[in-house]
C-alpha atoms as a PDB file:
ATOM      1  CA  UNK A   1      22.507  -4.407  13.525  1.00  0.00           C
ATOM      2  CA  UNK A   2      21.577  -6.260  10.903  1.00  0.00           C
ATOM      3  CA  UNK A   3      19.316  -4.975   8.099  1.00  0.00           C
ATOM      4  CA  UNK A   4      15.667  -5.498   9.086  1.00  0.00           C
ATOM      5  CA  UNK A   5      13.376  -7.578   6.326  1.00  0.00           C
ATOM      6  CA  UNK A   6      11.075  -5.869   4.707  1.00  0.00           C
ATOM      7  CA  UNK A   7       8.090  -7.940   2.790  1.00  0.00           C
ATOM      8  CA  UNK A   8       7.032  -6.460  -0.395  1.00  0.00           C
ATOM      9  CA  UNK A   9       3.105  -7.645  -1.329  1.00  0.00           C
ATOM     10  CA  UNK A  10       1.811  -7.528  -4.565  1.00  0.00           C
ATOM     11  CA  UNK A  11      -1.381  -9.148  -5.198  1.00  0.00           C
ATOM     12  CA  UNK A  12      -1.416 -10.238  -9.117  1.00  0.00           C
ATOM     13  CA  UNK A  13      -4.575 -10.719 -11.243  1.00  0.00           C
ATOM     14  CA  UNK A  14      -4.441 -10.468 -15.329  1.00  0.00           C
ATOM     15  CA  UNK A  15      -1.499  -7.893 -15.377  1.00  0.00           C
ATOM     16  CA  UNK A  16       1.015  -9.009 -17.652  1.00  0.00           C
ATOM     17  CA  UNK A  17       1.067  -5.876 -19.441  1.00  0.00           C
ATOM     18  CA  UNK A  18       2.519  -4.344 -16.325  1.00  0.00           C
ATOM     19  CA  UNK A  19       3.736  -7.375 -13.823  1.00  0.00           C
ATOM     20  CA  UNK A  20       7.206  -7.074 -15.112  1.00  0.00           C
ATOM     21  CA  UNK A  21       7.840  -3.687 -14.638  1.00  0.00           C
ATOM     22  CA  UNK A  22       6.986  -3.870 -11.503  1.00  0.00           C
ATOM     23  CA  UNK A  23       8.918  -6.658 -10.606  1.00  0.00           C
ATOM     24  CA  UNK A  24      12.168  -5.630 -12.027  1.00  0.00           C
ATOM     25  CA  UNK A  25      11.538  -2.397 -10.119  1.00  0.00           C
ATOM     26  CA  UNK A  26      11.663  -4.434  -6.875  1.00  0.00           C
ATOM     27  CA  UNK A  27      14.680  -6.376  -8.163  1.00  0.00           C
ATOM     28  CA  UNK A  28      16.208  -3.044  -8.964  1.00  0.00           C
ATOM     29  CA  UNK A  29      16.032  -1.560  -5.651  1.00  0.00           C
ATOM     30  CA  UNK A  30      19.324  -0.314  -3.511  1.00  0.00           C
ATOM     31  CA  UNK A  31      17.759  -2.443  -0.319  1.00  0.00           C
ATOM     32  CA  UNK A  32      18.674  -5.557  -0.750  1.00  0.00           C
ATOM     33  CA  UNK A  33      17.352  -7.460   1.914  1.00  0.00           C
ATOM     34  CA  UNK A  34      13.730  -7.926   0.977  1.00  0.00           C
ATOM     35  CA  UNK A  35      11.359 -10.892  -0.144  1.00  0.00           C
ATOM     36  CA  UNK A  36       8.407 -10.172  -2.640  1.00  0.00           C
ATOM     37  CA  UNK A  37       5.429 -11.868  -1.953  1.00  0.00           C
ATOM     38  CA  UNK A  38       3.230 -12.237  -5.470  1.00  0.00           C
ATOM     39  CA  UNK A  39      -0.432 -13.946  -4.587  1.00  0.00           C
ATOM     40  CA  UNK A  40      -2.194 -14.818  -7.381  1.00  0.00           C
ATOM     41  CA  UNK A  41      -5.701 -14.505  -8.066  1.00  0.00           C
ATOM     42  CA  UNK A  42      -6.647 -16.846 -10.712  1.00  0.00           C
ATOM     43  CA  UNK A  43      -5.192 -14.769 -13.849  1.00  0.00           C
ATOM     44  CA  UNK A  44      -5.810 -16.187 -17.374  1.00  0.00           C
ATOM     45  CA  UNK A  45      -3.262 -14.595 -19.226  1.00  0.00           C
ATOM     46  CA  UNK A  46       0.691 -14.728 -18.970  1.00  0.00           C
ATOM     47  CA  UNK A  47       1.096 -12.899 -15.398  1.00  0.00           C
ATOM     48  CA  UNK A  48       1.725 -16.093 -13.491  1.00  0.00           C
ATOM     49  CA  UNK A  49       4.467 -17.325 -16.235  1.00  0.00           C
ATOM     50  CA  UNK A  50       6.410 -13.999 -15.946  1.00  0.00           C
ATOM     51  CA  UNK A  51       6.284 -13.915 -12.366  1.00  0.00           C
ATOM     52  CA  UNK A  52       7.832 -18.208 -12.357  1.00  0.00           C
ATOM     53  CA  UNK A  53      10.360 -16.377 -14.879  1.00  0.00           C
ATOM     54  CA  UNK A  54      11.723 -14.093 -12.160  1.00  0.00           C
ATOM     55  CA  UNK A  55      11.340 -16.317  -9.418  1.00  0.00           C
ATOM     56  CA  UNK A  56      13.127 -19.064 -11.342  1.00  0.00           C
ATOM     57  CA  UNK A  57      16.406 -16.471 -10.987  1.00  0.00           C
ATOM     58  CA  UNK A  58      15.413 -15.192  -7.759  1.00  0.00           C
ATOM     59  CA  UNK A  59      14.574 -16.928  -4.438  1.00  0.00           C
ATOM     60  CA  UNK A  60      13.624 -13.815  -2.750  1.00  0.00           C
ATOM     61  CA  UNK A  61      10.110 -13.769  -5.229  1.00  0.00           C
ATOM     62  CA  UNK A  62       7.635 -16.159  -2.929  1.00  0.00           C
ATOM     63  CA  UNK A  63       4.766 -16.994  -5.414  1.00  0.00           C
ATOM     64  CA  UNK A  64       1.375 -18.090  -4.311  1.00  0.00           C
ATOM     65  CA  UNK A  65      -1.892 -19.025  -6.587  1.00  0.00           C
ATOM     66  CA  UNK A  66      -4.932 -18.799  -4.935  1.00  0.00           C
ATOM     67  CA  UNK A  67      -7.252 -22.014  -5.887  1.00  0.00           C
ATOM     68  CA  UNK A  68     -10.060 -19.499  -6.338  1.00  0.00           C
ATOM     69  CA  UNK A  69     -10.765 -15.908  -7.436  1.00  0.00           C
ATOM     70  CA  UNK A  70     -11.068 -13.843  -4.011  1.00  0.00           C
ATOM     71  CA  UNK A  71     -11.733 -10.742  -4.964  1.00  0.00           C
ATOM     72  CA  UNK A  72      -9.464  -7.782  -4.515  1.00  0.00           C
ATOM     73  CA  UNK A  73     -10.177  -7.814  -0.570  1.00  0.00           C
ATOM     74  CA  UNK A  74      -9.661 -11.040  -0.251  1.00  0.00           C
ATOM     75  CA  UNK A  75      -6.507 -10.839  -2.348  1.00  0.00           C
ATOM     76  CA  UNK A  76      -5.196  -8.801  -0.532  1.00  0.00           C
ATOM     77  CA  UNK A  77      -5.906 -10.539   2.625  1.00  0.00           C
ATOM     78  CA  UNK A  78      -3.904 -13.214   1.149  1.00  0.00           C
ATOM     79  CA  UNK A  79      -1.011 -11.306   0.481  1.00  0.00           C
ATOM     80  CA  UNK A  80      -0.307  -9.595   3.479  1.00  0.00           C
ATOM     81  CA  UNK A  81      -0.973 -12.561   5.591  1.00  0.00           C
ATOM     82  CA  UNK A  82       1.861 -13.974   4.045  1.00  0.00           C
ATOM     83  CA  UNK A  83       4.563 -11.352   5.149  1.00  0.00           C
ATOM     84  CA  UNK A  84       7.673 -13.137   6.976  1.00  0.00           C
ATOM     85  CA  UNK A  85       9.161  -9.190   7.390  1.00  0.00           C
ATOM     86  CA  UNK A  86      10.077  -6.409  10.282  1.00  0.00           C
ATOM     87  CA  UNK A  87       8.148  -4.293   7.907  1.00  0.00           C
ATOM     88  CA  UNK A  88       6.070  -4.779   5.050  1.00  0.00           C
ATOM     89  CA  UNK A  89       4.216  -2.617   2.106  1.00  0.00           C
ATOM     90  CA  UNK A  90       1.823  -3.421  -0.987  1.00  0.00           C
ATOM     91  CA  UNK A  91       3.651  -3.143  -4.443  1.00  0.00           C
ATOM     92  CA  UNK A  92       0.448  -3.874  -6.780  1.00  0.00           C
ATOM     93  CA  UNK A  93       1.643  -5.333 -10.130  1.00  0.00           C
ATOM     94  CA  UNK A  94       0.910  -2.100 -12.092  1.00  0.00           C
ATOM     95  CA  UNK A  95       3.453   0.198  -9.958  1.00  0.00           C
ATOM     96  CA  UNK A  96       6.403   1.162  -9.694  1.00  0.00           C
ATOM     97  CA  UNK A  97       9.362   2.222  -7.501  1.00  0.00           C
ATOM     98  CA  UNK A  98      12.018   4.333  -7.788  1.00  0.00           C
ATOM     99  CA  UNK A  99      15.379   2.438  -6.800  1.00  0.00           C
ATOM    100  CA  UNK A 100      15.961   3.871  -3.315  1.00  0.00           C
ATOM    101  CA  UNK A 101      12.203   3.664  -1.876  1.00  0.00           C
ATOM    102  CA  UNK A 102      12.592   0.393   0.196  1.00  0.00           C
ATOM    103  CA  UNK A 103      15.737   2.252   1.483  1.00  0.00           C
ATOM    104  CA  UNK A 104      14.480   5.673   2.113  1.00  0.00           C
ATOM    105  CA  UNK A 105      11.879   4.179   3.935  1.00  0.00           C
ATOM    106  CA  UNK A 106      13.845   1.625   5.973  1.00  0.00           C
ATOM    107  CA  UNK A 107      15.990   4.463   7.057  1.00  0.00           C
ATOM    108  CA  UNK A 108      13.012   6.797   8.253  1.00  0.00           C
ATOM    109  CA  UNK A 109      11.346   3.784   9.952  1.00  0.00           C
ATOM    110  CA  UNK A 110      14.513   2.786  12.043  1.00  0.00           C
ATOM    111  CA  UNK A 111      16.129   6.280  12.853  1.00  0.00           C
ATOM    112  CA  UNK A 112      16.747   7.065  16.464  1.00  0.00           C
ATOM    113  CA  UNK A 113      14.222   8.423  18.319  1.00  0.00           C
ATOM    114  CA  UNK A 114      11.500   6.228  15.996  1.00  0.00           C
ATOM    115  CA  UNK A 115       9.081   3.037  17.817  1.00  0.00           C
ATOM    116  CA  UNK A 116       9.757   0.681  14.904  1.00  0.00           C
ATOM    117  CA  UNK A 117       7.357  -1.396  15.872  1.00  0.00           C
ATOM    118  CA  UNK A 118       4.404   1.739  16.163  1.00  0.00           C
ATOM    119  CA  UNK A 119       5.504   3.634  12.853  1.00  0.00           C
ATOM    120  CA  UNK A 120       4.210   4.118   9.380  1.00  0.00           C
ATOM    121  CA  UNK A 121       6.440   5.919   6.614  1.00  0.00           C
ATOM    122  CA  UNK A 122       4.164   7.545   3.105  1.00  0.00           C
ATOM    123  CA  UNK A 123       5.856   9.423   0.625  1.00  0.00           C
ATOM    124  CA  UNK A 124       4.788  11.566  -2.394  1.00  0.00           C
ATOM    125  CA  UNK A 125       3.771   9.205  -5.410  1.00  0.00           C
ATOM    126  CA  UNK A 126       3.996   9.964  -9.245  1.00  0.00           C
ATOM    127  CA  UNK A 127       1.265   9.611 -11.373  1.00  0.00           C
ATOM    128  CA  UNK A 128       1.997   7.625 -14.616  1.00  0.00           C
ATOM    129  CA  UNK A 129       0.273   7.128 -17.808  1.00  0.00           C
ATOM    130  CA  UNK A 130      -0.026   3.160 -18.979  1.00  0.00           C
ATOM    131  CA  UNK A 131       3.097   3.636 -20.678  1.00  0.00           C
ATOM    132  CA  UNK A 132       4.628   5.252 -17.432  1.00  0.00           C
ATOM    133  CA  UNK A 133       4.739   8.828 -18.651  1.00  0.00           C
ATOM    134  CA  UNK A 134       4.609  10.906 -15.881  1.00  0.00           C
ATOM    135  CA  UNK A 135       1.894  13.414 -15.810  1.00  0.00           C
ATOM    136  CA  UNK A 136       1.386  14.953 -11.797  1.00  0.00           C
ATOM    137  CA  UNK A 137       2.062  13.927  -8.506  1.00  0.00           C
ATOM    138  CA  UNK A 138      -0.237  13.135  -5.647  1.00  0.00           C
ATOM    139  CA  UNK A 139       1.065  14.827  -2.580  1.00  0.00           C
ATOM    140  CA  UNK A 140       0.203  15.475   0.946  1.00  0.00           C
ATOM    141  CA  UNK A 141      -2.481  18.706   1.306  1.00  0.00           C
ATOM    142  CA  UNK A 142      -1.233  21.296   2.849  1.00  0.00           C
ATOM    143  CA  UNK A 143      -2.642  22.096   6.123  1.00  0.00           C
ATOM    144  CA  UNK A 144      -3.727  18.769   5.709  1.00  0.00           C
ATOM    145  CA  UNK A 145      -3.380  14.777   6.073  1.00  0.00           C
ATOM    146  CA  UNK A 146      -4.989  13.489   2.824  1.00  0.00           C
ATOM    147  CA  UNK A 147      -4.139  13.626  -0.907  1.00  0.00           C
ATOM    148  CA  UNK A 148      -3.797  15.723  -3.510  1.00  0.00           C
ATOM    149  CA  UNK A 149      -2.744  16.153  -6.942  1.00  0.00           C
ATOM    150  CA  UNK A 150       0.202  18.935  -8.052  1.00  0.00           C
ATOM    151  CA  UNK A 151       0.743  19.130 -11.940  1.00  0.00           C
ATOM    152  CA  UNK A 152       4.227  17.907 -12.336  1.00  0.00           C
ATOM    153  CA  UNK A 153       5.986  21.104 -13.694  1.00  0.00           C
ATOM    154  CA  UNK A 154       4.087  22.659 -10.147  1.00  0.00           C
ATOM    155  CA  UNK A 155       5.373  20.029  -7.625  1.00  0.00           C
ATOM    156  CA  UNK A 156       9.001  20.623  -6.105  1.00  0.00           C
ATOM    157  CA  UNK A 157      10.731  17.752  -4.243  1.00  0.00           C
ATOM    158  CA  UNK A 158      12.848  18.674  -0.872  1.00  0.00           C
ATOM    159  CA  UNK A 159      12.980  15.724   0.946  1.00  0.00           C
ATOM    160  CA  UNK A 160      11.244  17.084   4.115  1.00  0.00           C
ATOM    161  CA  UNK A 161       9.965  15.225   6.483  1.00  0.00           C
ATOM    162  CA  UNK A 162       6.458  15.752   8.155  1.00  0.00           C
ATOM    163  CA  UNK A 163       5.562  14.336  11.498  1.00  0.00           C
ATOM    164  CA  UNK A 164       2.146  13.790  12.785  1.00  0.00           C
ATOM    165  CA  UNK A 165       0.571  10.801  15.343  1.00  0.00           C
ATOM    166  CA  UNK A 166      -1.693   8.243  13.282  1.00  0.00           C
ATOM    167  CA  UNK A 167      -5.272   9.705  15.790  1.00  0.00           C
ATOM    168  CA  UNK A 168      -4.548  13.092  14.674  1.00  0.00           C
ATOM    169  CA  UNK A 169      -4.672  11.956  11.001  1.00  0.00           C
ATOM    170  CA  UNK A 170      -7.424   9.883  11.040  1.00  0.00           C
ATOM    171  CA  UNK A 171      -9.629  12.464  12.842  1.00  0.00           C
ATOM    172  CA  UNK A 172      -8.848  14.740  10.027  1.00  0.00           C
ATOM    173  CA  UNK A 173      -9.267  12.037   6.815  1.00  0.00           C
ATOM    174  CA  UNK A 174     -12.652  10.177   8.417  1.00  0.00           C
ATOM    175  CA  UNK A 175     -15.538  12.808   7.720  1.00  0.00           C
ATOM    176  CA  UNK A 176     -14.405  13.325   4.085  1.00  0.00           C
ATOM    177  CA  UNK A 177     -14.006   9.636   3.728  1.00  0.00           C
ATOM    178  CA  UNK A 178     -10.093  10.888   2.654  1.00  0.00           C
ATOM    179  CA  UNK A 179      -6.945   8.197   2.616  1.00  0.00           C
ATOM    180  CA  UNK A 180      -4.019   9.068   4.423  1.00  0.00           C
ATOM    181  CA  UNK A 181      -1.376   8.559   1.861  1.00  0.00           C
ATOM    182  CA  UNK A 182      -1.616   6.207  -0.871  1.00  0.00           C
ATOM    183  CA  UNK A 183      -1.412   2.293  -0.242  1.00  0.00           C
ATOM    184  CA  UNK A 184       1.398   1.278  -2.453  1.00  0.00           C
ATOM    185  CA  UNK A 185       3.312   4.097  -0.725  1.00  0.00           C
ATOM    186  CA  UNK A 186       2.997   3.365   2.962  1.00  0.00           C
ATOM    187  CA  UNK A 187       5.689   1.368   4.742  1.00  0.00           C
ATOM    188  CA  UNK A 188       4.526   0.084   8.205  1.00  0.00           C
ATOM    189  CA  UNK A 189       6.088  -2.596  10.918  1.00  0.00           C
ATOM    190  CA  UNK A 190       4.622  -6.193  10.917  1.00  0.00           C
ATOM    191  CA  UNK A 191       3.511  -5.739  14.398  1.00  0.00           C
ATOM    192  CA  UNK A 192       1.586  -2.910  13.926  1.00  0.00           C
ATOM    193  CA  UNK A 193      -0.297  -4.614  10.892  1.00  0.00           C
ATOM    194  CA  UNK A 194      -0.551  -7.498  12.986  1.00  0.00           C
ATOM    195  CA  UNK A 195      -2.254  -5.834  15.993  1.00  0.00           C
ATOM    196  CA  UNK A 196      -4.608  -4.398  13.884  1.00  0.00           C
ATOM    197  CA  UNK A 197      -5.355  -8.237  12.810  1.00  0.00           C
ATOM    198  CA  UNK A 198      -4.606  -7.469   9.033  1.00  0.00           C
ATOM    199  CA  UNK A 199      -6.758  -6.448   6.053  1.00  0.00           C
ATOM    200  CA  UNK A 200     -10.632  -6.744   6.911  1.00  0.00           C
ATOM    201  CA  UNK A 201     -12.467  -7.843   3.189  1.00  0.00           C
ATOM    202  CA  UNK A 202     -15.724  -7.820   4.793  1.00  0.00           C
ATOM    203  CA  UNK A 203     -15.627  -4.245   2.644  1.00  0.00           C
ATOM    204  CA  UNK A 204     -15.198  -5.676  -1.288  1.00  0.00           C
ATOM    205  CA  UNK A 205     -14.046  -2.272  -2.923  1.00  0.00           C
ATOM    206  CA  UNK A 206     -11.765  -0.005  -0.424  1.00  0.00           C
ATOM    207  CA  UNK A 207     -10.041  -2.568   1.884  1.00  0.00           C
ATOM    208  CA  UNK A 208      -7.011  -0.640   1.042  1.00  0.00           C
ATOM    209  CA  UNK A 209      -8.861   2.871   2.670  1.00  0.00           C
ATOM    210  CA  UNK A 210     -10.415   0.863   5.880  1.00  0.00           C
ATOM    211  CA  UNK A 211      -6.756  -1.566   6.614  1.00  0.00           C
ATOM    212  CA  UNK A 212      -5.738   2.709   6.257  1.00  0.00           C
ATOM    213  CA  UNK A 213      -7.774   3.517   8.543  1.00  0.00           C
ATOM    214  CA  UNK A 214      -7.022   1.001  11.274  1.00  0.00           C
ATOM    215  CA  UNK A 215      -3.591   1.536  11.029  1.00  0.00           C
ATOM    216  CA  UNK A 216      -3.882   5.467  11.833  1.00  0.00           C
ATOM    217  CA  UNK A 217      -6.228   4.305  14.999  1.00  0.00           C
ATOM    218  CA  UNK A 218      -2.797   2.786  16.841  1.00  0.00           C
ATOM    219  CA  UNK A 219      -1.736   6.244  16.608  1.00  0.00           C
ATOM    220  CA  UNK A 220       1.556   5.282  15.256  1.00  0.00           C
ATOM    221  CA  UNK A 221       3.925   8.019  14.449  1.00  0.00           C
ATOM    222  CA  UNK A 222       3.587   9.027  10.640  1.00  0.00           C
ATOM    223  CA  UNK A 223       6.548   9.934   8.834  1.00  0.00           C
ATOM    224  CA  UNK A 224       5.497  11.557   5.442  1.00  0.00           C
ATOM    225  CA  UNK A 225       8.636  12.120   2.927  1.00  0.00           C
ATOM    226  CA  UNK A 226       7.848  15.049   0.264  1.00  0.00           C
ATOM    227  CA  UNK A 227       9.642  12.976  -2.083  1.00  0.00           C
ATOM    228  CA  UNK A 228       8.205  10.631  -4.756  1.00  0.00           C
ATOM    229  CA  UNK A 229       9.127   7.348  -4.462  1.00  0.00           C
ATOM    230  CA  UNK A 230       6.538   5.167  -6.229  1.00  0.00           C
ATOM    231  CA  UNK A 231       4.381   5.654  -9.103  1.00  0.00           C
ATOM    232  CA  UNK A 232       1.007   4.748  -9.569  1.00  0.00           C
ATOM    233  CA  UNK A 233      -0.169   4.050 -12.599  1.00  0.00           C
ATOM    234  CA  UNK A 234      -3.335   4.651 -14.753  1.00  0.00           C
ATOM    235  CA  UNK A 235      -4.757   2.428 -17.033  1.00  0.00           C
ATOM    236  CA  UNK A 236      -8.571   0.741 -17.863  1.00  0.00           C
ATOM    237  CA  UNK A 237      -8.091  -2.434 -16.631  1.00  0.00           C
ATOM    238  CA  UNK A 238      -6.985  -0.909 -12.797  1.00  0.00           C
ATOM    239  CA  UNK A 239      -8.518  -3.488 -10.788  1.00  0.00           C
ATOM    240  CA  UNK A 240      -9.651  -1.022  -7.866  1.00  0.00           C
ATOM    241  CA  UNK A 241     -10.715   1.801 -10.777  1.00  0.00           C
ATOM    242  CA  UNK A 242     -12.796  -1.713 -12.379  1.00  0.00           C
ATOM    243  CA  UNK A 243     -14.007  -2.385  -9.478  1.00  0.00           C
ATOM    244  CA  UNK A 244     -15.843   1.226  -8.073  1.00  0.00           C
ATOM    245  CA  UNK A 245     -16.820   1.731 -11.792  1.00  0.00           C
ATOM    246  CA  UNK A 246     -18.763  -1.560 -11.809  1.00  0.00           C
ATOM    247  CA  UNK A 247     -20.584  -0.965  -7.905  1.00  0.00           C
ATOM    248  CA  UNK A 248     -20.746   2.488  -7.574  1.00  0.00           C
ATOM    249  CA  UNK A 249     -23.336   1.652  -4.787  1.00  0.00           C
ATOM    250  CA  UNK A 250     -21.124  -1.148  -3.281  1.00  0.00           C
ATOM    251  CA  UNK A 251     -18.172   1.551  -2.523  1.00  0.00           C
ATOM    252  CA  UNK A 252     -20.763   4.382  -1.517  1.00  0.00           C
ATOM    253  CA  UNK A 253     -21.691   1.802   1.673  1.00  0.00           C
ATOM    254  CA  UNK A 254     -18.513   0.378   1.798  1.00  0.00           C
ATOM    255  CA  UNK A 255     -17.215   4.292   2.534  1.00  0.00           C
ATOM    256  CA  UNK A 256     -20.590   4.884   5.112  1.00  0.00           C
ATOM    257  CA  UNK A 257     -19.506   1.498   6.957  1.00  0.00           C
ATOM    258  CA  UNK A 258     -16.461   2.906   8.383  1.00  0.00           C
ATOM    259  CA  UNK A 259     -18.496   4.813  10.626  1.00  0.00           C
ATOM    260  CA  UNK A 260     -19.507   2.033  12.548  1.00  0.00           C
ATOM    261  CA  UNK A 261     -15.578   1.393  13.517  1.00  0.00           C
ATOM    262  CA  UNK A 262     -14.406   4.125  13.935  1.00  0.00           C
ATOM    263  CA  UNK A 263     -15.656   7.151  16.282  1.00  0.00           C
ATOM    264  CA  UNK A 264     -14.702  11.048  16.502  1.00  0.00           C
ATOM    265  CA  UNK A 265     -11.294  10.269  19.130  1.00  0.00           C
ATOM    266  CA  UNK A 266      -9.801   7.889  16.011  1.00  0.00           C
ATOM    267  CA  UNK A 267     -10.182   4.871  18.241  1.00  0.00           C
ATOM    268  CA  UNK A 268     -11.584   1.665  16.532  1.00  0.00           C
ATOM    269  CA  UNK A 269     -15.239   0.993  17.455  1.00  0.00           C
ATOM    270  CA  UNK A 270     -16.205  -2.138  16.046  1.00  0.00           C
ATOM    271  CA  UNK A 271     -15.619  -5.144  17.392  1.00  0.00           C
ATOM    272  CA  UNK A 272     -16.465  -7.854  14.567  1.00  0.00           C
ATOM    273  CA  UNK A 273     -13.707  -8.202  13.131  1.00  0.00           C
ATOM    274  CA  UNK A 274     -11.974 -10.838  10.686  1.00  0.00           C
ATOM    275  CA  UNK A 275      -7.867 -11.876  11.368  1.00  0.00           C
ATOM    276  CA  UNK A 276      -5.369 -14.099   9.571  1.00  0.00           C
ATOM    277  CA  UNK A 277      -5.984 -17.346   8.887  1.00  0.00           C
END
């Protein structure tokens, strides 16, 4: 069988300090067959010229420019609307990826005994200074299904793999308003992104923790690697850091809102809803 495509989302907005980076970590990844999506959100400095640099070399980079500023909801709307893939994941244009994440992923997803179509793969995720020092890890909790951060010299790496069902999860995360993983390290099937009618940006400041949250409510199998595979990065001009710093407020509702989807079994409540367009 032929080697499923996987979509690779990165929704771009003033990052040319970091846009490359991340883009040559795509390019350098052992998976091969892959397209990267890169939607545009009006930048004013040099992002959108690096990104026609790679594509220029590279038909696999899809570029998009929004006409207008959306927002990082509606950005990211955008973005994952766009995915051609079997599977798909947000890349944001400050990460990055170690070489064999698309692979280690793809492998989990499609092993024997897996729905590939009902499945979401997470993994362990460095945290990076601006530079990309590494300086911790953020790690599944122990007796848990959330996050949490392990100094570096603490964290050990075995490659284990922990199984759980999406419901269980989400049961767990929703009271302490907890993700389950981190976005630009969970891997899911098209399908199951499309039955949950994609990312929502009714919520301006954590789509990434409610299009979480509606994924666990399919009750997909979760695959969660102990393994770091991406890094995040941290740095001032973070869009979703910018954002929650600026509306405090805004992403205290935004959090309070997700109790009117989702109720104490993990099934989705709600029934306004936005799709694809």
């Amino acid at each position: 069988m032929a080697d499923p495509l996987v979509s690779i989302c990165m929704p771009l907005y003033n990052t040319e300090r970091f846009v490359g980076d991340a883009i040559r970590g795509v390019l350098n990844q052992t998976y091969r067959n892959f397209e990267l999506i890169v939607c545009d959100n009006g930048s004013t400095d040099r992002s959108v010229a690096i990104v026609e640099e790679f594509a220029a070399k590279d038909p696999r980079i899809r570029l998009c420019r929004n006409r207008r500023n959306l927002g990082y909801a509606g950005n990211l709307h955008k973005v994952t609307s766009l995915a051609l893939g079997e599977f798909m994941i947000v890349h944001c244009a400050d990460d990055l990826a170690e070489p064999g994440a698309i692979e280690t992923m793809v492998r989990l997803a499609t092993q024997p005994g897996v729905d590939r179509d009902n499945v979401v793969v997470l993994s362990d995720t460095f945290v990076a200074e601006a530079e990309g020092r590494r300086i911790g890890v953020h790690r599944q909790r122990p007796g848990g299904f959330d996050l949490m951060h392990q100094e570096l010299d603490e964290y050990r790496s075995d490659g284990s793999v922990e199984r759980f069902r999406g419901r269980t999860a989400l049961k767990y995360a929703l009271p302490r308003l907890a993700i389950v993983g981190w976005l630009g390290a969970t891997f899911y099937s098209r399908r199951l992104f499309e039955s949950i009618e994609g990312v929502y940006n009714g919520l301006l400041y954590t789509p990434d923790l409610q299009l979480n949250y509606h994924l666990m409510s399919r009750d997909p199998e979760v695959l969660w690697i102990r393994e770091p595979l991406f890094s995040w990065r941290l740095h001032e001009s973070g869009h979703i850091g910018k954002a929650r710093a600026e509306a405090v407020p805004s992403h205290a509702w935004d959090g309070y809102t997700y109790t009117f989807h989702f109720g104490g079994t993990g099934c989705v409540q709600g029934r306004h809803r936005r799709g694809i367009h």
